[in-house]
Protein backbone atom coordinates (compact mmCIF):
# COMPACT_ATOMS: atom_id res chain seq x y z
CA UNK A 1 94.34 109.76 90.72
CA UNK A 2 91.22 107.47 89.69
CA UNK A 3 89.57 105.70 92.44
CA UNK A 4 91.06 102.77 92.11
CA UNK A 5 94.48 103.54 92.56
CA UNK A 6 93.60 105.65 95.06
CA UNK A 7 92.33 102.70 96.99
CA UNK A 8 95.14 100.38 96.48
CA UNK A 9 97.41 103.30 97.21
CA UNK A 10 95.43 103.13 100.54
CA UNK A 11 96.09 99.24 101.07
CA UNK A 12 99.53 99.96 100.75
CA UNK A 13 101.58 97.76 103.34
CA UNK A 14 98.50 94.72 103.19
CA UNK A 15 99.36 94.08 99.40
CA UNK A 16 102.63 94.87 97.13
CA UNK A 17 101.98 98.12 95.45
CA UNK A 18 105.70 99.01 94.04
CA UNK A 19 107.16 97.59 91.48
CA UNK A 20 104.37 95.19 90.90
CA UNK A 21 101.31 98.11 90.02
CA UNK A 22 102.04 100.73 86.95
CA UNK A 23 98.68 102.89 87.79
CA UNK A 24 99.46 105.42 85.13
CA UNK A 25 99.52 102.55 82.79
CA UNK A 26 96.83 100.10 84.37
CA UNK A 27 99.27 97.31 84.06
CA UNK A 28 100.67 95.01 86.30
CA UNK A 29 103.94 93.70 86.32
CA UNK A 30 103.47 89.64 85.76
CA UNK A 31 106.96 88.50 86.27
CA UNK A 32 106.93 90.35 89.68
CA UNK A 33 103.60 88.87 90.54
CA UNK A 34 105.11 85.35 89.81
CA UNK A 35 108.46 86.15 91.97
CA UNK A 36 106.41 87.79 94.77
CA UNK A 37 103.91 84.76 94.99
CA UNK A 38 107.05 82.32 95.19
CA UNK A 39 108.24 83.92 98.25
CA UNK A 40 105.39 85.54 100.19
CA UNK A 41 103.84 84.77 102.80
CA UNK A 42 100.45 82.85 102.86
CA UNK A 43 98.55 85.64 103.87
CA UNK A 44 100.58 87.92 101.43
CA UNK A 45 99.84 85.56 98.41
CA UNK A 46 96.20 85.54 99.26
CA UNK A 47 95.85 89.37 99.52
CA UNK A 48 97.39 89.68 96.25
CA UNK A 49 95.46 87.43 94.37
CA UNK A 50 92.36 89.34 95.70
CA UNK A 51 94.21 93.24 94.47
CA UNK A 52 94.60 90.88 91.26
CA UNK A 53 91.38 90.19 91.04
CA UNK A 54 89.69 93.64 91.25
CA UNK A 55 92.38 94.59 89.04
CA UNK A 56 91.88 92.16 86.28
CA UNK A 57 88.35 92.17 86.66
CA UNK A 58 88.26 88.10 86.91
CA UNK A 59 89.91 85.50 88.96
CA UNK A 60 92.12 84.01 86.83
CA UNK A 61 94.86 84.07 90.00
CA UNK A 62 93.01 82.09 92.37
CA UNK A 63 91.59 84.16 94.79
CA UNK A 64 89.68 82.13 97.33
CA UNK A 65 87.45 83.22 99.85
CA UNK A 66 87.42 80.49 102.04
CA UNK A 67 91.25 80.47 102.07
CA UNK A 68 91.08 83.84 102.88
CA UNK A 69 89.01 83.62 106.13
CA UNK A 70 91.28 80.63 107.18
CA UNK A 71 94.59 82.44 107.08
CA UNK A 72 94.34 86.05 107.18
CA UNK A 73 94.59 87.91 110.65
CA UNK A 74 91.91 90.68 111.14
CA UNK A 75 94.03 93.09 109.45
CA UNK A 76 93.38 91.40 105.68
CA UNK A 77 89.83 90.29 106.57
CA UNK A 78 88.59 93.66 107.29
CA UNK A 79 90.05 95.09 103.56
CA UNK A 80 88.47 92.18 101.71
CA UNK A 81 85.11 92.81 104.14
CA UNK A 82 85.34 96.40 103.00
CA UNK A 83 85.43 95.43 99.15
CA UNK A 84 82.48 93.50 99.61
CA UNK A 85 80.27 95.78 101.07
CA UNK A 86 80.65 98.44 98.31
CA UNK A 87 82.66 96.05 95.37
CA UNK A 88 84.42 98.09 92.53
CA UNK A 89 86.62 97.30 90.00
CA UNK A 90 90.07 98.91 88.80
C-alpha cells in the first residue's frame, strides 16, 4: 500500500473510506461523494472535503479551514492539524 492510502486507511471512521475511495485505482467515487455530502453530518461533510482535497490535489470541493475549526470536535481538528504539520498529497 502507497502512503497515501495507508493514511486514509488510518482515518478510517473520521472520513468515508468504503465505497467512496478505489485506492487500487486512485479514483473516487463522485456520485457517492454527492449522496454522502447530502446526508452527512456537518462535521462529516467538512472532513471529507479536506480527504478530497489531498486527494485531488486542489480544492475544488470546498474545503474551508475556518469552517473547520468552527465545527469539528477535537477528534477532526487534530487529523487536519496533523496534515499540516507534515502536508502530502495522494
Amino acid at each position: 500500500m502507497t502512503r497515501a492510502p495507508a493514511v486514509f486507511v488510518r482515518l478510517r471512521g473520521k472520513i468515508p473510506s468504503t465505497p467512496l475511495w478505489d485506492f487500487s485505482d486512485k479514483a473516487y467515487n463522485l456520485d457517492g461523494v454527492e449522496h454522502y455530502l447530502a446526508v452527512a453530518s456537518h462535521g462529516q461533510a467538512v472532513m471529507l472535503r479536506f480527504a478530497l482535497g489531498i486527494w485531488r490535489h486542489d480544492n475544488t470541493m470546498g474545503f474551508d479551514l475556518f469552517e473547520a475549526a468552527a465545527i469539528c470536535d477535537d477528534r477532526y481538528r487534530k487529523v487536519i492539524m496533523e496534515w499540516m504539520k507534515a502536508p502530502w498529497w495522494a
